[in-house]
Protein backbone atom coordinates (compact mmCIF):
# COMPACT_ATOMS: atom_id res chain seq x y z
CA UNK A 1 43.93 177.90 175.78
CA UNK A 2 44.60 175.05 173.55
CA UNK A 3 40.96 174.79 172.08
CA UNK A 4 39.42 178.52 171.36
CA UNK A 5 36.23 179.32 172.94
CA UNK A 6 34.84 179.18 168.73
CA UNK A 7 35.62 175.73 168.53
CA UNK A 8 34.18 174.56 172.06
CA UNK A 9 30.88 176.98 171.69
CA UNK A 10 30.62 174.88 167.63
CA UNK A 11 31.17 171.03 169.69
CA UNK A 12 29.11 171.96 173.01
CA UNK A 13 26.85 174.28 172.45
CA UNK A 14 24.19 174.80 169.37
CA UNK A 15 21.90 172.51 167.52
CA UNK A 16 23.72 169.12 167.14
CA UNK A 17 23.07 168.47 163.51
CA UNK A 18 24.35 171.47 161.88
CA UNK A 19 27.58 171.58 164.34
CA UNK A 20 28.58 167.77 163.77
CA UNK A 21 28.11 168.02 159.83
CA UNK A 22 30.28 171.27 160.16
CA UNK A 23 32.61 169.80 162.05
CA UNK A 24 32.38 166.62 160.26
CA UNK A 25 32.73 167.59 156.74
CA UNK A 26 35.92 168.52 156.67
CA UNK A 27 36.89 165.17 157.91
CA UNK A 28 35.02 163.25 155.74
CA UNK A 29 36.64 165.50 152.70
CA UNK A 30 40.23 164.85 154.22
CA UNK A 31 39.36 160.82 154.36
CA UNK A 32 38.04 160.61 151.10
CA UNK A 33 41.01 162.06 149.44
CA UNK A 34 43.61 160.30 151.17
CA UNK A 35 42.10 156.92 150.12
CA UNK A 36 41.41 158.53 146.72
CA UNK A 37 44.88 158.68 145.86
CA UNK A 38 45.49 155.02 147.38
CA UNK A 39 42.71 154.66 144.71
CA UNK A 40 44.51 156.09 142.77
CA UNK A 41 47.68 154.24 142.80
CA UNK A 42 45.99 151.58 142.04
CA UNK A 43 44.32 152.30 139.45
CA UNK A 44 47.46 153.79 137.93
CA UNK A 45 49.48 150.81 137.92
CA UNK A 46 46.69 148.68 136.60
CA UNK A 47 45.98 150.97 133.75
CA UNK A 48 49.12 151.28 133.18
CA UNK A 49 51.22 147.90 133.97
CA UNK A 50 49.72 144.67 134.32
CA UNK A 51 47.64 142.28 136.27
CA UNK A 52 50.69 141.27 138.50
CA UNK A 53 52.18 144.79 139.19
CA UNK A 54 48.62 145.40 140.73
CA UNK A 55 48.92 141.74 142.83
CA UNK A 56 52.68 143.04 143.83
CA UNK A 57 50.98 146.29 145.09
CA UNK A 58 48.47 144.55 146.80
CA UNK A 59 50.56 142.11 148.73
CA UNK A 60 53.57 144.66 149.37
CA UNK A 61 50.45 146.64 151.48
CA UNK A 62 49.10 143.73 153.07
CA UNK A 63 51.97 143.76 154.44
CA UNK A 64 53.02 147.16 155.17
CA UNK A 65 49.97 147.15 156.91
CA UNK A 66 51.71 145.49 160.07
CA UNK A 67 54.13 148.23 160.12
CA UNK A 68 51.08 151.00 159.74
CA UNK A 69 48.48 149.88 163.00
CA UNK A 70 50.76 151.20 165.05
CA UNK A 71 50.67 154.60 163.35
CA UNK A 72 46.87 154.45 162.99
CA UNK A 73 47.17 153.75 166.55
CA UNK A 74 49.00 156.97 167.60
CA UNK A 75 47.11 159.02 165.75
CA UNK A 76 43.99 158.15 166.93
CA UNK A 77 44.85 157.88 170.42
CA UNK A 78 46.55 161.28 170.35
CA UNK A 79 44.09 163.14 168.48
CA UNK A 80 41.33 161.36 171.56
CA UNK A 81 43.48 162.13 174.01
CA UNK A 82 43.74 166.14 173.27
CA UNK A 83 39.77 166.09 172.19
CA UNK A 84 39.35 164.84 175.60
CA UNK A 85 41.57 165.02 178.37
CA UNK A 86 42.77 168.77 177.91
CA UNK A 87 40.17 170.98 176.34
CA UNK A 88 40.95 174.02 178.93
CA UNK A 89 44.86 173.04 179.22
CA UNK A 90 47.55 176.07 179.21
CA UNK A 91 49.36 176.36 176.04
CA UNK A 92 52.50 174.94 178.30
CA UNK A 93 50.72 171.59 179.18
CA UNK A 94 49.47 171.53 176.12
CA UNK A 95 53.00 171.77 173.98
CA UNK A 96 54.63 169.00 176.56
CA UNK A 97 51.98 167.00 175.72
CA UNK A 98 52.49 167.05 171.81
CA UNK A 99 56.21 167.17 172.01
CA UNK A 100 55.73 164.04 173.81
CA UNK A 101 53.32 162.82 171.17
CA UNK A 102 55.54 163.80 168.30
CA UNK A 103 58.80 162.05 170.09
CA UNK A 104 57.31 158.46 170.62
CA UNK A 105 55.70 158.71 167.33
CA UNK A 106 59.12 159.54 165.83
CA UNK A 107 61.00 156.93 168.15
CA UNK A 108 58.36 153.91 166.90
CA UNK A 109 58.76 155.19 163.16
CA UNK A 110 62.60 154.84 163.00
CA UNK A 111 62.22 151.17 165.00
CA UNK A 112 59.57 149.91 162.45
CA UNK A 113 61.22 151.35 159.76
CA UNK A 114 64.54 149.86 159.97
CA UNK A 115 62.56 146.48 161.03
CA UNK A 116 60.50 146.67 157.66
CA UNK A 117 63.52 146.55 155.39
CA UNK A 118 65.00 143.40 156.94
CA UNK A 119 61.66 141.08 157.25
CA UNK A 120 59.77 142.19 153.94
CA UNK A 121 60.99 139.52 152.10
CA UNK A 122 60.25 136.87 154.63
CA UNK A 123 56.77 138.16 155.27
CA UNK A 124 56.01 138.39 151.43
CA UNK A 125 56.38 134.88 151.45
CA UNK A 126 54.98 134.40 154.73
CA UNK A 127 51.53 134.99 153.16
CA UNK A 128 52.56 133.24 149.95
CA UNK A 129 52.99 135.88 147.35
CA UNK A 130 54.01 133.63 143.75
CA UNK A 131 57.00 133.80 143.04
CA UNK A 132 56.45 136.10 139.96
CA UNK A 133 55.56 138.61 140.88
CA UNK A 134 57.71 138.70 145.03
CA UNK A 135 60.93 140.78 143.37
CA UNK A 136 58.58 143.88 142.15
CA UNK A 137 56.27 143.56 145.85
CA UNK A 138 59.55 143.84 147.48
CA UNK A 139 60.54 146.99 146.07
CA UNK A 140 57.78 148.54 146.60
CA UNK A 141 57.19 147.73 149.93
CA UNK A 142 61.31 149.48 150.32
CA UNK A 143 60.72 152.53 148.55
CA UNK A 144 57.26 152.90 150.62
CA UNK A 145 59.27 152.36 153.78
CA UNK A 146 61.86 154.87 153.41
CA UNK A 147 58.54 157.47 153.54
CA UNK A 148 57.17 155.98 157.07
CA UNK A 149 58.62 158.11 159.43
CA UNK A 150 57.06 161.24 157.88
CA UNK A 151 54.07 159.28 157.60
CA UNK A 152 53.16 159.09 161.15
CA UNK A 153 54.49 162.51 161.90
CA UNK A 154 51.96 163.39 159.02
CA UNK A 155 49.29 161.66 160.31
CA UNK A 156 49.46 162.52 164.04
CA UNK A 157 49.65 165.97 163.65
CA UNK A 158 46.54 165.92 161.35
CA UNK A 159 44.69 164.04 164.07
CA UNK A 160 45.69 166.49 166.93
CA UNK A 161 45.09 169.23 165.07
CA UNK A 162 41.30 167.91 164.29
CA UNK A 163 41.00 166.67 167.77
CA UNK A 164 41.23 170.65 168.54
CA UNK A 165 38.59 171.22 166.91
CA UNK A 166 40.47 172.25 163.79
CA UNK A 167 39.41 169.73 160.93
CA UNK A 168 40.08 172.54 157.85
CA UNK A 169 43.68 172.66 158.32
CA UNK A 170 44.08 168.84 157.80
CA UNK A 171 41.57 168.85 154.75
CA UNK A 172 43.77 171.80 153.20
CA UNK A 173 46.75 169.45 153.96
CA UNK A 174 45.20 166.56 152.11
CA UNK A 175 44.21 167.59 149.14
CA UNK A 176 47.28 169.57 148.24
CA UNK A 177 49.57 166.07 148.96
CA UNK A 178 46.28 164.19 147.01
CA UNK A 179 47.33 166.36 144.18
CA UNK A 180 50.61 165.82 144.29
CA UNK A 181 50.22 162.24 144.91
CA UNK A 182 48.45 161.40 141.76
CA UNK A 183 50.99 164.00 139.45
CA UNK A 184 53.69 162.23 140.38
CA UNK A 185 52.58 158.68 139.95
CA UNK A 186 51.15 160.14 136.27
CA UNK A 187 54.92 160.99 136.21
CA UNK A 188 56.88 158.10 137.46
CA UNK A 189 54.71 154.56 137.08
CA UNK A 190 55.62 154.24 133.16
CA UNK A 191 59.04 154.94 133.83
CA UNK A 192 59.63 153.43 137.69
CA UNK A 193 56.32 151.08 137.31
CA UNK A 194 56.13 150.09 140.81
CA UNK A 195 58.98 151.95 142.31
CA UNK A 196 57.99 154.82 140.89
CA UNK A 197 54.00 154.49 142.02
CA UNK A 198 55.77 153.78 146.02
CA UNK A 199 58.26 156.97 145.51
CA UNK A 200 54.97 159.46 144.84
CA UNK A 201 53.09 158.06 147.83
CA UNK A 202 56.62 158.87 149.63
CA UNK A 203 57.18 162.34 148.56
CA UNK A 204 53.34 163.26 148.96
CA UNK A 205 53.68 161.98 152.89
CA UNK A 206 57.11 163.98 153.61
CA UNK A 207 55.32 167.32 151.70
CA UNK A 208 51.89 166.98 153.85
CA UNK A 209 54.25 166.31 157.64
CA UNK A 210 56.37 169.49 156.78
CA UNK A 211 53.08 171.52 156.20
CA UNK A 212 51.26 170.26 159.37
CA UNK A 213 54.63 170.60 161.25
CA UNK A 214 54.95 174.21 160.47
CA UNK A 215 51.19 174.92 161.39
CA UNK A 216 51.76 173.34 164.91
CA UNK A 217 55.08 175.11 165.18
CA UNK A 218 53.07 179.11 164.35
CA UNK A 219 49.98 177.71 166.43
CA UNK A 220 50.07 175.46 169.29
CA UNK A 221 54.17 174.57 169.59
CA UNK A 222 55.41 178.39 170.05
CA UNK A 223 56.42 177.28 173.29
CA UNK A 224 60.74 176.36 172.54
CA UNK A 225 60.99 172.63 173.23
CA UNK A 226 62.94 172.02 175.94
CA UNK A 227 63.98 168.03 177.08
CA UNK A 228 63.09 168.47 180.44
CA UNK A 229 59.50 168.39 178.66
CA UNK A 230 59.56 164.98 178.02
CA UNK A 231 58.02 163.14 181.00
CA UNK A 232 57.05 159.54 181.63
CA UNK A 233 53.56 160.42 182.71
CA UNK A 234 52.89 161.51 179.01
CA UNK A 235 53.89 158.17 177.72
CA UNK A 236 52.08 156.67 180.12
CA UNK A 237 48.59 158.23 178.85
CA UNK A 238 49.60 158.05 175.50
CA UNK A 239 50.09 154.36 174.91
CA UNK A 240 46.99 154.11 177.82
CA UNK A 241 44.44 155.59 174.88
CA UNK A 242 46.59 154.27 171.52
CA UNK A 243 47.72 150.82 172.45
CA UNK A 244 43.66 149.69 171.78
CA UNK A 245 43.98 151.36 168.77
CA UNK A 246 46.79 149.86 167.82
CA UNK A 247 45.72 146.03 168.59
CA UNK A 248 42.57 147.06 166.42
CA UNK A 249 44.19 148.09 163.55
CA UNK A 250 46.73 145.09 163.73
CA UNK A 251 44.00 142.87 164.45
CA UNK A 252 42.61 144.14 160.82
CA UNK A 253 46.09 143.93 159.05
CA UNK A 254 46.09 139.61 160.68
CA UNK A 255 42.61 139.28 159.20
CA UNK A 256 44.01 141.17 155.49
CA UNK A 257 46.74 139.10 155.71
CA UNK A 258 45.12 135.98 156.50
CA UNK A 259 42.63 136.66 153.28
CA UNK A 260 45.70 137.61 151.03
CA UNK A 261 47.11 134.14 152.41
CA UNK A 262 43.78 132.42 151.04
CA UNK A 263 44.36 134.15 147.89
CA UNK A 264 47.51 133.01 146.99
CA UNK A 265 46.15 129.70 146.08
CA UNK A 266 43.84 131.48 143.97
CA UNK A 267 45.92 132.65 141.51
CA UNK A 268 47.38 136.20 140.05
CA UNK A 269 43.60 137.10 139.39
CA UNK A 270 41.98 136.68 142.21
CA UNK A 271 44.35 138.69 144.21
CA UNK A 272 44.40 141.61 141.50
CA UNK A 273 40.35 141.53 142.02
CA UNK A 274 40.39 141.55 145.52
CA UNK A 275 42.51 144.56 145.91
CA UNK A 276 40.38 146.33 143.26
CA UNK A 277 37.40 145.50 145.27
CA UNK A 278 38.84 146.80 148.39
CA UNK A 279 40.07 149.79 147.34
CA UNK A 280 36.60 150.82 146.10
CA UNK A 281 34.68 149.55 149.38
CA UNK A 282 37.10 151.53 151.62
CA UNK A 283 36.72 154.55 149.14
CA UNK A 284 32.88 154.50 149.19
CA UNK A 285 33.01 153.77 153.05
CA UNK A 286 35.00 156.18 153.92
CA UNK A 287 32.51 159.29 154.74
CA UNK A 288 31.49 156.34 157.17
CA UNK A 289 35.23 156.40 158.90
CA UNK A 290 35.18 160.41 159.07
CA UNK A 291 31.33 160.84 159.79
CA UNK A 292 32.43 158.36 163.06
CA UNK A 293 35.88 159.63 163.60
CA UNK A 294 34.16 163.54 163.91
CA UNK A 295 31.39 161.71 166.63
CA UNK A 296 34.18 160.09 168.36
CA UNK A 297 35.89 163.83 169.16
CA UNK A 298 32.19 165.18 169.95
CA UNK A 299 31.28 162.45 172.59
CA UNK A 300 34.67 163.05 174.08
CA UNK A 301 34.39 166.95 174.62
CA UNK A 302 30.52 166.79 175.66
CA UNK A 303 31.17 163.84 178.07
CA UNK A 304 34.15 166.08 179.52
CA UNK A 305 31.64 168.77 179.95
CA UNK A 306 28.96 166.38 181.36
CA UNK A 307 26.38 166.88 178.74
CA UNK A 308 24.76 163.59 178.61
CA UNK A 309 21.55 164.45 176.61
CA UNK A 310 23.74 165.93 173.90
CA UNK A 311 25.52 163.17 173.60
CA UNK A 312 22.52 160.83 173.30
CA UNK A 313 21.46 163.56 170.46
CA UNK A 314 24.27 163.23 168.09
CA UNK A 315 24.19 159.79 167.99
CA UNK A 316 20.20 159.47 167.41
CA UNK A 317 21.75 162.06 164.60
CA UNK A 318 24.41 160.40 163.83
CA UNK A 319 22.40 156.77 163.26
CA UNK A 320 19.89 158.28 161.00
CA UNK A 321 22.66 160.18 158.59
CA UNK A 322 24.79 156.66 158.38
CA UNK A 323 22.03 154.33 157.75
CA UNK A 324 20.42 156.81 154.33
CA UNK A 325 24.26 157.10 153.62
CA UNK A 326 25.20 153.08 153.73
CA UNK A 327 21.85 152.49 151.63
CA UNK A 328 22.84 154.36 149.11
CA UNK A 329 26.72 153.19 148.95
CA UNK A 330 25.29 149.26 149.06
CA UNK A 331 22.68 150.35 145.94
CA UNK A 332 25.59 151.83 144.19
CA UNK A 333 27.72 148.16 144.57
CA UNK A 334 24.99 146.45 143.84
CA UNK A 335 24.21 148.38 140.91
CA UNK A 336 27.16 149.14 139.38
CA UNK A 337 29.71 146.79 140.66
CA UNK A 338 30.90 145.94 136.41
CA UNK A 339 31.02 149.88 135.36
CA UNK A 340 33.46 150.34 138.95
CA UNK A 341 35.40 147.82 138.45
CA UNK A 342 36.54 148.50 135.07
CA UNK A 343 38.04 151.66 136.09
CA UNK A 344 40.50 149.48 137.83
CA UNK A 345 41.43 146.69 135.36
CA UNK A 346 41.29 145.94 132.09
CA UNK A 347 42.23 142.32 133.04
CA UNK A 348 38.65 140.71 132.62
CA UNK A 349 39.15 137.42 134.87
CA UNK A 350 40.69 140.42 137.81
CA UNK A 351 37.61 142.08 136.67
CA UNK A 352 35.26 139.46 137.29
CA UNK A 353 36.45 138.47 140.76
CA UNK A 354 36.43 142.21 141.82
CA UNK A 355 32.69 142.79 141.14
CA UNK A 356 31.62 139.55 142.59
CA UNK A 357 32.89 140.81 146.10
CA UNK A 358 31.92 144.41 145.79
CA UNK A 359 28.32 143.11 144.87
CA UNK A 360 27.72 140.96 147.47
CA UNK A 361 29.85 142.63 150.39
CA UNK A 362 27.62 145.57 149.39
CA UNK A 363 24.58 144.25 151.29
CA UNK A 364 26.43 144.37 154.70
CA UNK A 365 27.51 147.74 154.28
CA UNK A 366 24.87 148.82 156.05
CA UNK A 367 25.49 146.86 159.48
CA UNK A 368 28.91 147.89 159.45
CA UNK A 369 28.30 151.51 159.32
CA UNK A 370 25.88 151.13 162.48
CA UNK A 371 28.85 148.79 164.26
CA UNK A 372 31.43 151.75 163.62
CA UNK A 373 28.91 154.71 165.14
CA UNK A 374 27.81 152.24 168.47
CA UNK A 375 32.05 151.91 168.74
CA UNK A 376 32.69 155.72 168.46
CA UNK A 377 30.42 155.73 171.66
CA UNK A 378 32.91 153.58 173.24
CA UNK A 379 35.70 155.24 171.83
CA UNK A 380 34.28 158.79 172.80
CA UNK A 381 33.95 157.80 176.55
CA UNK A 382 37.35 156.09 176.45
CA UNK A 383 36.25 152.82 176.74
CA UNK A 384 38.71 151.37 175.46
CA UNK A 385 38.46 148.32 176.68
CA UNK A 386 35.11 147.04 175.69
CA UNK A 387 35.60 148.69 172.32
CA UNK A 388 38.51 146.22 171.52
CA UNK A 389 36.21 143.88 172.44
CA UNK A 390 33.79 144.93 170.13
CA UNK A 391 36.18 145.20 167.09
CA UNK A 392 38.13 141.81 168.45
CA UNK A 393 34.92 140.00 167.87
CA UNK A 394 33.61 140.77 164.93
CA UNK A 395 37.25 140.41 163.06
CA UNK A 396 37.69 136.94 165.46
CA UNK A 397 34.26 135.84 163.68
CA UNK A 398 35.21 137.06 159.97
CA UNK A 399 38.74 135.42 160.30
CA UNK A 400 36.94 131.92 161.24
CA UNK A 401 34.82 132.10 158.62
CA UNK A 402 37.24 132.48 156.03
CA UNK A 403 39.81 130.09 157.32
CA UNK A 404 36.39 127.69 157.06
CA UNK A 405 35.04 128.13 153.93
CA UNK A 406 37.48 129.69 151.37
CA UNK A 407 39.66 126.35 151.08
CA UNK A 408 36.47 124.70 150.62
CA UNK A 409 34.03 126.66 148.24
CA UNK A 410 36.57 128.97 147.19
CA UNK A 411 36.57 132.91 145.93
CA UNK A 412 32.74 133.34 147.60
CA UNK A 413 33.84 132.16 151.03
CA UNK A 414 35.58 135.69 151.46
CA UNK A 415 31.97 137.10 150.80
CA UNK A 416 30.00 134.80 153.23
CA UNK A 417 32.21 135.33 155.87
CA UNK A 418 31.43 138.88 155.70
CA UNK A 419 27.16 138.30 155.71
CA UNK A 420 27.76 136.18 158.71
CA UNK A 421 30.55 138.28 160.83
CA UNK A 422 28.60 141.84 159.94
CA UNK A 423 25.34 141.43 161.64
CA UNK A 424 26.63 139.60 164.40
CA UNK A 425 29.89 142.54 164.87
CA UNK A 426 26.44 144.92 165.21
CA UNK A 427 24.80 143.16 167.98
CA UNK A 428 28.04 142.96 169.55
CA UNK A 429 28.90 146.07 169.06
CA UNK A 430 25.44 147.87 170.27
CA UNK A 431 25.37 145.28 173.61
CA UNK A 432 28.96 146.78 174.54
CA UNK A 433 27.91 150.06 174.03
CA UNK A 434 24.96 149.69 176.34
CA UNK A 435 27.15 148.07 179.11
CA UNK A 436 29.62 151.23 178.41
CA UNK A 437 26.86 153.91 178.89
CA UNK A 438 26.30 152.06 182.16
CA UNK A 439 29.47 152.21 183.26
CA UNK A 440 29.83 155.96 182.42
């Protein structure tokens, strides 16, 4: 059997509480420290560079983001798509089906690759990066590009292996390439400065897809891969449960580009701020993501198994844990917004900008986090459908909003988009989810 009879007693059987946090802690650990060393970066090159190294870092991923949704894409439709659709599976349907996973994601790596090197340039200056500081977001966007194809192999295999039921493996994986991550960019950033902050991310992502490669290959992939294995019907289910994904994730990197459009005409500051501010919202916010993603793989195994009331449980559990957890991130933005963003910058205009936004975005954290849990019940019945809805929506509404109000009140309209879009993305989100459990 693919899943052992351990992991499917820990996801379908038991009191819910105690088996999601189990399951979930892991992933929340594994989340945390991947965007902890993107924190880190960051912090890195501000600390040790300047103000527009940081806004050539934060531009170069803006757009490197349109290369990455369809990564994010596979991996969470492939890690759903074991979770759900083959819990009981032989070890030989269950090794087609990853070879098959591991091929396309290694076929769409190589094509976006090779695609990245040719149209960074263009789409630096697509989304008006000054001219200052284009040269340095250029090279880092190359040297991050040349580490993409282990990348998605990296983060596939971590998401099939939690989507097992396995999230300890993955969390082992992250933290060693976390490590490594951050030593090298101590290393290379004050000889390399960006190159050399690009290169660690690089060698940390080809480290962590050897290590989860050889764990599939002693565990689930000791079945010899033969070609005959790779079958259309595969691809067919595959792109069936990531191309939603996908258009959610690249409807997130139109709406970051979009902003880091706006920002260009804000000057160097502004865009160093903003990225500061991010990084520190998606770090606190992150438990959120892996609290979600581990209900996402539990609705899909206990709807498999018909187990409606349990699913109904770990989401009454699962609203309750998010809501004290959101408080307490929006108290600590609120709060401490100065102290935070100091760590990042000492550029005090970059400074300023960042812990406006944290501060204020802080107050919707709490919608969002309910938004993300009524869209894992979506995502967990494969709904996929009305859960791009959902997520179309509310980043349709944010996207107006800005468009509207940054040219005219400036900096703050990036804020106020996000009090308007937030609330409304809940309601949204919780009247799809009720048509969903309808359907199901």
């Amino acid at each position: 059997m693919f899943c052992t009879s351990e992991t499917q007693n820990t996801l379908l059987h038991g009191p819910v509480r105690p088996a999601l946090l189990r399951y979930a802690f892991p992933i929340i650990l594994s989340m945390v420290a991947t965007q902890f060393y993107s924190v880190a970066d960051t912090m890195i090159i501000g600390l040790r560079l300047d103000a527009d190294a940081l806004a050539a870092v934060s531009n170069a991923s803006t757009v490197l983001m349109i290369f990455l949704f369809i990564s994010g894409g596979m991996e969470l439709g492939g890690g759903l798509l074991v979770a759900a659709g083959k819990p009981t599976a032989t070890r030989q349907k269950m090794a087609e089906l990853l070879y098959n996973l591991l091929f396309v994601d290694l076929v769409l790596a190589l094509g976006l690759t090779a695609l990245g090197f040719f149209t960074l340039p263009a789409l630096l200056r697509f989304i008006r990066t000054p001219e200052e500081i284009l040269a340095e977001a250029v090279l880092y966007g190359r040297v991050y590009l040349a580490g993409l194809p282990f990348l998605m192999l990296y983060d596939l295999t971590k998401q099939c292996v939690m989507g097992c039921g396995d999230s300890k493996t993955p969390l082992r994986a992250v933290m060693a390439t976390s490590v490594m991550n951050i030593l090298l960019d101590l290393a290379l950033v004050g000889p390399f400065g960006v190159a050399g902050a690009a290169g660690a991310t690089a060698a940390a992502q080809i480290a962590g897809a050897v290590y989860m490669l050889a764990h599939l290959r002693k565990t689930e992939l000791d079945t010899p891969f033969r070609r005959e294995m790779l079958k259309a019907r595969y691809a067919k289910e595959i792109f069936r449960l990531s191309a939603p994904n996908s258009l959610q994730q690249a409807s997130g990197t139109i709406i970051t580009t979009v902003k880091q459009g706006l920002l260009g005409g804000l000057g160097v500051a502004a865009i160093a701020g903003f990225s500061c501010a991010g990084k520190l919202s998606s770090l606190m916010m992150m438990p959120v993501y892996g609290f979600v993603q581990s209900i996402v793989f539990f609705i899909a195994q206990n709807t498999t198994a018909a187990q409606p009331q349990r699913v109904q449980e770990g989401l009454r559990e699962g609203r309750r844990i998010l809501f004290f957890y959101s408080l307490l991130v929006a108290a600590l933005c609120i709060g401490l917004n100065g102290p935070l963003l100091r760590l990042f910058t000492t550029d005090a205009s970059a400074a300023a900008y960042g812990s406006t936004m944290l501060a204020y975005e802080g107050l919707t954290y709490i919608f969002t986090a309910q938004k993300h849990l009524c869209e894992a019940r979506l995502r967990g019945a494969q709904k996929m459908g009305l859960y791009l809805a959902s997520n179309l929506g509310q980043i349709g509404l944010n996207l107006c909003a800005c468009v509207l109000l940054v040219p005219r009140i400036g900096f703050s309209g990036f804020w106020l988009s996000t009090w308007i879009s937030a609330p409304a993305g809940l309601v949204l989100a919780a009247l799809l989810a009720k048509i969903g459990a309808k359907q199901t």
